[in-house]
PDB file of N, CA and C in Angstrom:
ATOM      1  N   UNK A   1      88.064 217.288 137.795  1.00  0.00           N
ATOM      2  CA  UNK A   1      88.865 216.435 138.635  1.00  0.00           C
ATOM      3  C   UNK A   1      88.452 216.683 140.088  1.00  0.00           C
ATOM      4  N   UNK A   2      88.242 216.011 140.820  1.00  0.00           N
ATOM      5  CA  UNK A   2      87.825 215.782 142.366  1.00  0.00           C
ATOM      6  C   UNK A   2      89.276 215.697 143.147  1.00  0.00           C
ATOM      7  N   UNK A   3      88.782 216.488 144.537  1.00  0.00           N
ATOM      8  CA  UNK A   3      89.519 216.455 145.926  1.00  0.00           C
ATOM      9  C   UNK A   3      90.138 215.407 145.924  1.00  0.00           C
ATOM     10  N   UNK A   4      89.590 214.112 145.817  1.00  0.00           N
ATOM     11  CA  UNK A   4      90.224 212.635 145.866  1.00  0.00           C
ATOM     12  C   UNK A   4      91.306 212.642 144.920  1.00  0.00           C
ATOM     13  N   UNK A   5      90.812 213.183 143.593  1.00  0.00           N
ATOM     14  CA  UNK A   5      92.086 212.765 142.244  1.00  0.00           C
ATOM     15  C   UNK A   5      93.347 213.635 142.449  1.00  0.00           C
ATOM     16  N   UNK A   6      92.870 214.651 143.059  1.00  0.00           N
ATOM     17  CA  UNK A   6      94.170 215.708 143.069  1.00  0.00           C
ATOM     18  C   UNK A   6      95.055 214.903 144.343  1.00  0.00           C
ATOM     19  N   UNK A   7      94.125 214.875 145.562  1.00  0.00           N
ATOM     20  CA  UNK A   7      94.927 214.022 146.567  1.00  0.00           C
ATOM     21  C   UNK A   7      95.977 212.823 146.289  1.00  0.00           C
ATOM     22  N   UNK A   8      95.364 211.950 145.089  1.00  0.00           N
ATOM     23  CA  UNK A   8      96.125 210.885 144.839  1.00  0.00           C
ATOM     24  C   UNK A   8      97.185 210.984 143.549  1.00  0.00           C
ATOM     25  N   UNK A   9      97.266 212.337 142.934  1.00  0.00           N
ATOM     26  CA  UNK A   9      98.282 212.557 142.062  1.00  0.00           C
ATOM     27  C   UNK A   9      99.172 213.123 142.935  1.00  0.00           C
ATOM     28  N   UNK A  10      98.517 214.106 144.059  1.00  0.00           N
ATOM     29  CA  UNK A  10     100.086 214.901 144.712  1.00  0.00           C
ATOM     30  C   UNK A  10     100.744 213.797 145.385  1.00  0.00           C
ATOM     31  N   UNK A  11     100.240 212.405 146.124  1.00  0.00           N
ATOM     32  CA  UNK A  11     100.841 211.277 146.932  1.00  0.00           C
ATOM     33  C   UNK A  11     101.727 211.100 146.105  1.00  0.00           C
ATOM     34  N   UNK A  12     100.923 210.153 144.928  1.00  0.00           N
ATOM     35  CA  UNK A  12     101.752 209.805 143.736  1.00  0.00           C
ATOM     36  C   UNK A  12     102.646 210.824 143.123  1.00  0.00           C
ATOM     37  N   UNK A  13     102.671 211.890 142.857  1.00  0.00           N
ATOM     38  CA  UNK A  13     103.772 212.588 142.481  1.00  0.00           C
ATOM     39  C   UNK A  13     104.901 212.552 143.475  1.00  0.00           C
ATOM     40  N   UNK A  14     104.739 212.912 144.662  1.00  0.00           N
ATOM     41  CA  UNK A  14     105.603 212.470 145.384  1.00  0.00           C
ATOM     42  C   UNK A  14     106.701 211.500 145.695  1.00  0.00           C
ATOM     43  N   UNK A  15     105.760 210.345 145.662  1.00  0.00           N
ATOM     44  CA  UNK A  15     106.745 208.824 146.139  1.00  0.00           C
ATOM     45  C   UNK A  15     107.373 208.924 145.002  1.00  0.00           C
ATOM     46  N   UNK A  16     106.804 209.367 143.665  1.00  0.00           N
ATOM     47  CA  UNK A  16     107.737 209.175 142.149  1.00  0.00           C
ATOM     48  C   UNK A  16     108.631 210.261 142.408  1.00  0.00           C
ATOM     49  N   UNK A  17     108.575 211.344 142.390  1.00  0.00           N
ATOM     50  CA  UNK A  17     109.918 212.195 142.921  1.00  0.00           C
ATOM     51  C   UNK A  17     111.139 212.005 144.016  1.00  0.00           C
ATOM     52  N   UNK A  18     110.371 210.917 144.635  1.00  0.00           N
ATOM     53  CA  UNK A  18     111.693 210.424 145.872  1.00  0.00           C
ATOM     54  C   UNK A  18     112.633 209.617 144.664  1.00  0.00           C
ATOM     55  N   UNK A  19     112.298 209.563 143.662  1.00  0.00           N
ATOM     56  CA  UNK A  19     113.102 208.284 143.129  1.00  0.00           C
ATOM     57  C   UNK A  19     114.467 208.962 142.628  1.00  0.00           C
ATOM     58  N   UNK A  20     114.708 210.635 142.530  1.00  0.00           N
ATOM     59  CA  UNK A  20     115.054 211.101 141.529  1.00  0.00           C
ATOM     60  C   UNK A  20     116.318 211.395 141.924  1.00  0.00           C
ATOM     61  N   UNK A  21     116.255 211.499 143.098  1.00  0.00           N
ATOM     62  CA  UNK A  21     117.809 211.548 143.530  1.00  0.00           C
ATOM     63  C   UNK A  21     118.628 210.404 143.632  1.00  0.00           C
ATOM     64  N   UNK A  22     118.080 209.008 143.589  1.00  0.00           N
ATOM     65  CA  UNK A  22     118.533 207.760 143.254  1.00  0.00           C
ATOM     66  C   UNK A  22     119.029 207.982 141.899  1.00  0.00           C
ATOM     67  N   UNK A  23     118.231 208.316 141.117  1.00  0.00           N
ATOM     68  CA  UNK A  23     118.316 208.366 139.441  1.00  0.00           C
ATOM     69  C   UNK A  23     119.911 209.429 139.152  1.00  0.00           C
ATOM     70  N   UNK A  24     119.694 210.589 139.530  1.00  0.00           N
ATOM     71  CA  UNK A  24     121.069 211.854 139.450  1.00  0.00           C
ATOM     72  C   UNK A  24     121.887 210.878 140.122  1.00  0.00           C
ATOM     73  N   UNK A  25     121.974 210.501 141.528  1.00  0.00           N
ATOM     74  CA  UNK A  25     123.081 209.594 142.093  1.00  0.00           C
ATOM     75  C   UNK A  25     123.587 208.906 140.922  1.00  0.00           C
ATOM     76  N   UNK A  26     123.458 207.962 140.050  1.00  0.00           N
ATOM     77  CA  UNK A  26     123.608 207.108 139.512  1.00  0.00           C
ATOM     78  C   UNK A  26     124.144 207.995 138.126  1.00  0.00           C
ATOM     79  N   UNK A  27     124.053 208.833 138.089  1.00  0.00           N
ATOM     80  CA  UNK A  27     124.272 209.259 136.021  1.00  0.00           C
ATOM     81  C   UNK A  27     125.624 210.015 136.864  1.00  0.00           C
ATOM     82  N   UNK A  28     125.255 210.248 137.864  1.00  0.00           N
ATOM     83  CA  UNK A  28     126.411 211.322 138.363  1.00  0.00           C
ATOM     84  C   UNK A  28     127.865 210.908 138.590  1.00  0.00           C
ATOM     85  N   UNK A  29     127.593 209.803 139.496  1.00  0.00           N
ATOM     86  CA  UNK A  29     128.656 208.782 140.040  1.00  0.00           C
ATOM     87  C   UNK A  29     129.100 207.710 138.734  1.00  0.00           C
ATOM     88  N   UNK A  30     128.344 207.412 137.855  1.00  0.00           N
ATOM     89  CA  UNK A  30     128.231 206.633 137.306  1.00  0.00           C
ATOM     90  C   UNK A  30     128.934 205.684 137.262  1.00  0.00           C
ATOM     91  N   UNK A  31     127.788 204.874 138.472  1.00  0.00           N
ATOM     92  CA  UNK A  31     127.639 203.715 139.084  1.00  0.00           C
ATOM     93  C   UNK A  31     126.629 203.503 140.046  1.00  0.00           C
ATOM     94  N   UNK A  32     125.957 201.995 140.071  1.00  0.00           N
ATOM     95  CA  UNK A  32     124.268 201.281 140.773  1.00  0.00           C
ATOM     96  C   UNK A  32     124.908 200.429 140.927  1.00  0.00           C
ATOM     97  N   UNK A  33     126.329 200.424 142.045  1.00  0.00           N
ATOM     98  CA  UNK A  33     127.092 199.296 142.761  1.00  0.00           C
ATOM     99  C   UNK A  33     126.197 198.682 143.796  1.00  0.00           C
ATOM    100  N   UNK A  34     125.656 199.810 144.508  1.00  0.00           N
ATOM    101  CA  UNK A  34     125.042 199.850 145.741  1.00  0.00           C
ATOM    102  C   UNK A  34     123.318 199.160 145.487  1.00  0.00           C
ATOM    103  N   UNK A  35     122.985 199.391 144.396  1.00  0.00           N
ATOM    104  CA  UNK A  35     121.734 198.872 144.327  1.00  0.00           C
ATOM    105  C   UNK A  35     121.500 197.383 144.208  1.00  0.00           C
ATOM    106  N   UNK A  36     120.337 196.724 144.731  1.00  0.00           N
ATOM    107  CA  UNK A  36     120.223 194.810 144.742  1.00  0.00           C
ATOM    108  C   UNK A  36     119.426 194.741 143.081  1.00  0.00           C
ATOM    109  N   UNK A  37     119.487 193.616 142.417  1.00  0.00           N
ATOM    110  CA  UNK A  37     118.680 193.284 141.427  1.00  0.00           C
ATOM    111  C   UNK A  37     117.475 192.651 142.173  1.00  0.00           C
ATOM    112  N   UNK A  38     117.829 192.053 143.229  1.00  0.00           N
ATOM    113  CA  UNK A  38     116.431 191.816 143.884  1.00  0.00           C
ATOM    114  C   UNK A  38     115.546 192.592 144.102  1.00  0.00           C
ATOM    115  N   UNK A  39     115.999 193.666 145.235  1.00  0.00           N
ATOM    116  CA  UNK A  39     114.925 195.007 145.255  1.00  0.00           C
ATOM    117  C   UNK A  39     114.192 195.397 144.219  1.00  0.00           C
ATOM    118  N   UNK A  40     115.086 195.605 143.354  1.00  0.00           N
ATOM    119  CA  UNK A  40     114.517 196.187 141.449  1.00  0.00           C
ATOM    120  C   UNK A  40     113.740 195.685 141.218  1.00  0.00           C
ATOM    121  N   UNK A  41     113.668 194.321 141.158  1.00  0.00           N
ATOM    122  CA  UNK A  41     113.059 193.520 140.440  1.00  0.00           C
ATOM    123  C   UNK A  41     111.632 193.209 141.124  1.00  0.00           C
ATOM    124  N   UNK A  42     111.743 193.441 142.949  1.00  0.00           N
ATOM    125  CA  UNK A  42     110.518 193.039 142.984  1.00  0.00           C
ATOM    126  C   UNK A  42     110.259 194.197 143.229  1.00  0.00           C
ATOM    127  N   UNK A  43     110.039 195.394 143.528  1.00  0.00           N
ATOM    128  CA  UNK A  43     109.483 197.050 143.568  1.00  0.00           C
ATOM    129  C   UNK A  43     109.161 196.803 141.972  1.00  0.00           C
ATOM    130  N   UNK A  44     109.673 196.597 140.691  1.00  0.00           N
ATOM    131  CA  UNK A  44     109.124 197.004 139.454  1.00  0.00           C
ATOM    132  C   UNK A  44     107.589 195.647 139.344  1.00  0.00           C
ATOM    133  N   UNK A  45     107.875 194.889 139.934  1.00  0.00           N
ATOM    134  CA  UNK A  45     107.044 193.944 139.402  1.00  0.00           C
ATOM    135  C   UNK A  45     105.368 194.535 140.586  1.00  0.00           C
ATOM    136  N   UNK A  46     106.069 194.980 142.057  1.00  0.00           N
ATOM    137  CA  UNK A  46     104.916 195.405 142.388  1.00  0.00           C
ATOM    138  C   UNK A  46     104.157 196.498 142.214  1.00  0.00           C
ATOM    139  N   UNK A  47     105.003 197.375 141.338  1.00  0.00           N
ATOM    140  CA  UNK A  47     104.681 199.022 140.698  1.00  0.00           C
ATOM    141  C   UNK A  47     104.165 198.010 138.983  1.00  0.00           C
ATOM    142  N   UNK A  48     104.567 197.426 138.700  1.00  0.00           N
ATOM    143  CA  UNK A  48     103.328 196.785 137.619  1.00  0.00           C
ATOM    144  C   UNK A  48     102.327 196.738 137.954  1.00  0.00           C
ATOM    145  N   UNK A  49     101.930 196.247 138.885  1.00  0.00           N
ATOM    146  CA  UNK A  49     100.907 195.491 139.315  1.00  0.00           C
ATOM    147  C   UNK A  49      99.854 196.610 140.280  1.00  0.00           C
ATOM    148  N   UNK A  50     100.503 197.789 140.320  1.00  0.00           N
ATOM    149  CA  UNK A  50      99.754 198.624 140.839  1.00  0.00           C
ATOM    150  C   UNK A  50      99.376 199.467 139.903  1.00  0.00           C
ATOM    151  N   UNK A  51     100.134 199.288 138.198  1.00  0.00           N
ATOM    152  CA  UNK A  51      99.623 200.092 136.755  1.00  0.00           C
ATOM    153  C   UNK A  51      98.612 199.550 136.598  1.00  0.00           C
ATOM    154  N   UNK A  52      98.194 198.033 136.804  1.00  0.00           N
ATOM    155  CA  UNK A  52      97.353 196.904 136.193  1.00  0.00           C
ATOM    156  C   UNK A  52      95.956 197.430 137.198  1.00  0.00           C
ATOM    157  N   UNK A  53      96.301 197.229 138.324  1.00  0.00           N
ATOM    158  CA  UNK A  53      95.244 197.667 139.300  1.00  0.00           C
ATOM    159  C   UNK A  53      94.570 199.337 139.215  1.00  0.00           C
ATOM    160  N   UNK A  54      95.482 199.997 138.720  1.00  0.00           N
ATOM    161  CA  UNK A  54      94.793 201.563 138.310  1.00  0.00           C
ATOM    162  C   UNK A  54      93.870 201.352 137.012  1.00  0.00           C
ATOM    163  N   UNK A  55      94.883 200.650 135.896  1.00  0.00           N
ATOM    164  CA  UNK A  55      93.589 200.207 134.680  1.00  0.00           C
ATOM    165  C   UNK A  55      92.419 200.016 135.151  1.00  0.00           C
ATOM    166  N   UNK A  56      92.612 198.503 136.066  1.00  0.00           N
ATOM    167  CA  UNK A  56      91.366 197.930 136.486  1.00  0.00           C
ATOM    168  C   UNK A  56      90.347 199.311 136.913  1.00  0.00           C
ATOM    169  N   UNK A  57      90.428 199.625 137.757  1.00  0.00           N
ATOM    170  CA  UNK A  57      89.946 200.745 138.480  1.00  0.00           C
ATOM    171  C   UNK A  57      89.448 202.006 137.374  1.00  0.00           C
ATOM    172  N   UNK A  58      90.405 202.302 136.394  1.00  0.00           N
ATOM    173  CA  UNK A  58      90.161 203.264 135.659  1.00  0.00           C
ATOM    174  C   UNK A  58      90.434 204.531 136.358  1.00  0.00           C
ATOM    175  N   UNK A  59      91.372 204.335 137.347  1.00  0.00           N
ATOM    176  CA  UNK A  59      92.098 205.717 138.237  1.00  0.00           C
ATOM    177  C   UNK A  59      93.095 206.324 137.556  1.00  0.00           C
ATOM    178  N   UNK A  60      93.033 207.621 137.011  1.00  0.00           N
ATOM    179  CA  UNK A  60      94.221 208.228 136.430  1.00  0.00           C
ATOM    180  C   UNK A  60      95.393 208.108 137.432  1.00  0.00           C
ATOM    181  N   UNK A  61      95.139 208.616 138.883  1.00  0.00           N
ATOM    182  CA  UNK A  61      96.371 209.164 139.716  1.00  0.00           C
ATOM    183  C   UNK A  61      96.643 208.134 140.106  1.00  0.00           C
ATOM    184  N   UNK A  62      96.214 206.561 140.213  1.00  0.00           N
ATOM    185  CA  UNK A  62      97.318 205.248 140.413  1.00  0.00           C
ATOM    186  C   UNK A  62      97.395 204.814 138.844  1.00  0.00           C
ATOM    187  N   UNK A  63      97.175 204.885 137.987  1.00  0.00           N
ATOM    188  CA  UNK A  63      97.772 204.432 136.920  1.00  0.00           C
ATOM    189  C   UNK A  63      98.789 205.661 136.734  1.00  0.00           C
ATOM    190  N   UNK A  64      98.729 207.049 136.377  1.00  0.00           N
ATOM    191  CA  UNK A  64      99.316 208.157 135.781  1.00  0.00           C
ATOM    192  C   UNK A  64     100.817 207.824 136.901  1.00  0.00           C
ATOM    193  N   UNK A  65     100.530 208.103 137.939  1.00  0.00           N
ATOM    194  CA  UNK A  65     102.137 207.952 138.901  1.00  0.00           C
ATOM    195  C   UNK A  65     102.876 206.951 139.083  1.00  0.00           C
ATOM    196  N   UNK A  66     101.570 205.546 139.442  1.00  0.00           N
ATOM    197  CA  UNK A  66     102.820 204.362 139.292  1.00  0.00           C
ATOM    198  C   UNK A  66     103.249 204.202 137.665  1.00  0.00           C
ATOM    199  N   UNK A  67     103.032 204.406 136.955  1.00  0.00           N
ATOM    200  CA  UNK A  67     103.510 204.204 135.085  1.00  0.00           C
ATOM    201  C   UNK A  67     104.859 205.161 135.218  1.00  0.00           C
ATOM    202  N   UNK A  68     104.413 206.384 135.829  1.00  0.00           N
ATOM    203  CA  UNK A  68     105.921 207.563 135.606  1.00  0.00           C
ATOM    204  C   UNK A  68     106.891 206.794 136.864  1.00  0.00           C
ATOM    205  N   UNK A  69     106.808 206.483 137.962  1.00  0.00           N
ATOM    206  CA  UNK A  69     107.223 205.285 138.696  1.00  0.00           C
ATOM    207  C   UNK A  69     107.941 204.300 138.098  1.00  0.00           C
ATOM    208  N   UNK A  70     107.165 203.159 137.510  1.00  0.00           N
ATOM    209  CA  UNK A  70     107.733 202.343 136.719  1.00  0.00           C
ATOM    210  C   UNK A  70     108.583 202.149 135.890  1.00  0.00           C
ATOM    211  N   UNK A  71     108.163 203.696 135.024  1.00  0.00           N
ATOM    212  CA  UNK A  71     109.314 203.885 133.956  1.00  0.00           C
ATOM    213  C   UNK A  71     110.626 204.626 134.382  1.00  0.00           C
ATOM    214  N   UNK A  72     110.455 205.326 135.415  1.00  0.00           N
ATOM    215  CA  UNK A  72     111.888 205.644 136.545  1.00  0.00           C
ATOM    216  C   UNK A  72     112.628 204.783 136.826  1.00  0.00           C
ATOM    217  N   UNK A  73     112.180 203.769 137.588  1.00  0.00           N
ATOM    218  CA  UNK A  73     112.762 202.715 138.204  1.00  0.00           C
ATOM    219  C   UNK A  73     112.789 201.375 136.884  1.00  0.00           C
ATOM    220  N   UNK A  74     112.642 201.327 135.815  1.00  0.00           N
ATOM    221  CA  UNK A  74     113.149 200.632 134.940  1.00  0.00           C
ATOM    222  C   UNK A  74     114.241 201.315 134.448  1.00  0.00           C
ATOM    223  N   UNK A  75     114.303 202.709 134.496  1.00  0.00           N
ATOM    224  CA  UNK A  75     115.649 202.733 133.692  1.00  0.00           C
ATOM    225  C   UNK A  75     116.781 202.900 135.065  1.00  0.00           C
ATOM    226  N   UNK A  76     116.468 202.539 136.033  1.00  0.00           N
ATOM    227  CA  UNK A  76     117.721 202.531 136.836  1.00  0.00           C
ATOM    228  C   UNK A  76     117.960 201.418 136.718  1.00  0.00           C
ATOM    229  N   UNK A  77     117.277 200.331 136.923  1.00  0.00           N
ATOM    230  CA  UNK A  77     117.749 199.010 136.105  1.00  0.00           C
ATOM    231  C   UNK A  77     118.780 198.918 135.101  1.00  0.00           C
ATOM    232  N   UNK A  78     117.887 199.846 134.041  1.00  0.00           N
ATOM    233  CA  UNK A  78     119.039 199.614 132.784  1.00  0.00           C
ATOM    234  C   UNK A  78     120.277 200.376 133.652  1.00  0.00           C
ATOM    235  N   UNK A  79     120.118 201.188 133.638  1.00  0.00           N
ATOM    236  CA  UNK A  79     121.664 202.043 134.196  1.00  0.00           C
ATOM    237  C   UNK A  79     122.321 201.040 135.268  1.00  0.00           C
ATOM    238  N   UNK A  80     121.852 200.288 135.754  1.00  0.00           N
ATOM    239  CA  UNK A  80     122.722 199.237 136.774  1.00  0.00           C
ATOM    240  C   UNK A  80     123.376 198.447 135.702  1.00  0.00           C
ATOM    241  N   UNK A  81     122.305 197.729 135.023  1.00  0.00           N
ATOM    242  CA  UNK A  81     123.021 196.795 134.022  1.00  0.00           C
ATOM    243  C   UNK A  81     124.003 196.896 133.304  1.00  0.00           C
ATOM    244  N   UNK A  82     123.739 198.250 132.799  1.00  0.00           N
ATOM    245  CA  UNK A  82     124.655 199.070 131.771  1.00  0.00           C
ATOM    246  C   UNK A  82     126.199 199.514 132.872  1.00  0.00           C
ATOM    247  N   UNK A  83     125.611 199.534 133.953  1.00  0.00           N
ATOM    248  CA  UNK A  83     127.339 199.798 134.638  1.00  0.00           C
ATOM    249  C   UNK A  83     127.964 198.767 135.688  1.00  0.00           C
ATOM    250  N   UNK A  84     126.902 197.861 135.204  1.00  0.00           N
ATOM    251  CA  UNK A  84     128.126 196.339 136.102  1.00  0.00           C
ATOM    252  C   UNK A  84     128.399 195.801 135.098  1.00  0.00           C
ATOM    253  N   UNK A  85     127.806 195.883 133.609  1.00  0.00           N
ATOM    254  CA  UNK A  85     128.516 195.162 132.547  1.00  0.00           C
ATOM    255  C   UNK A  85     130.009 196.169 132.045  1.00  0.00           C
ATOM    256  N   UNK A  86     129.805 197.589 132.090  1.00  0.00           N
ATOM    257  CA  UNK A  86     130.884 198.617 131.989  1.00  0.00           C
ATOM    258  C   UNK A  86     132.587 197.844 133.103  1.00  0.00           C
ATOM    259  N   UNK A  87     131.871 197.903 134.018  1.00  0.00           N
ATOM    260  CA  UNK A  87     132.748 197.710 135.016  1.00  0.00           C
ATOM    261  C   UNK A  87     133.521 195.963 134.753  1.00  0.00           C
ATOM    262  N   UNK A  88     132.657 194.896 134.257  1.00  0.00           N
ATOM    263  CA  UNK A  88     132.849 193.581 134.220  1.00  0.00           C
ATOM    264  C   UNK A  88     134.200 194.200 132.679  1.00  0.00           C
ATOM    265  N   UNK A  89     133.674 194.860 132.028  1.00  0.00           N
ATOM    266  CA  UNK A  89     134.748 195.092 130.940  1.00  0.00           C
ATOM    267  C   UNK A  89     136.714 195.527 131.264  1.00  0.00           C
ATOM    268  N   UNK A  90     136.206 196.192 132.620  1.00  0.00           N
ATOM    269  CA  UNK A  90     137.527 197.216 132.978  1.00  0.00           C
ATOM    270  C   UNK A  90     139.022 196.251 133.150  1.00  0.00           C
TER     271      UNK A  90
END
């Protein structure tokens, strides 16, 4: 593995670890009142599109981080969904 690959897994590990205290916020409080479906929706569609572009490339450290990325920020999705439909029940 090269200077470059390690460089672009520690970035990428990073920005994916900012996500995580969003993630605990949410199981903790349990509630993603505060979060937009807009935001979600377009951050997941442009963290797709940066999995698609690592394929292309054949880059582990933009495919490997935005994928652990992606799959972070899809399940805060679900956990939104799952607690404005909770809440629509109350």
């Amino acid at each position: 593995m090269s200077a470059l690959d390690i460089l672009g897994l520690s970035a990428g590990t990073l920005t994916t670890l900012s996500f995580m205290p969003q993630m605990l916020r949410i199981l903790k409080r349990r509630s993603a009142e505060d979060l937009s479906y807009g935001a979600l929706a377009f951050f997941i569609s442009g963290i797709s599109l940066w999995v698609w572009y690592g394929i292309a490339l054949r880059s582990l450290p933009i495919l490997l981080t935005n994928a652990v990325t992606l799959a972070l920020n899809f399940s805060i999705l679900v956990l939104k969904i799952a607690h404005d439909r909770g809440r629509a029940l109350e």
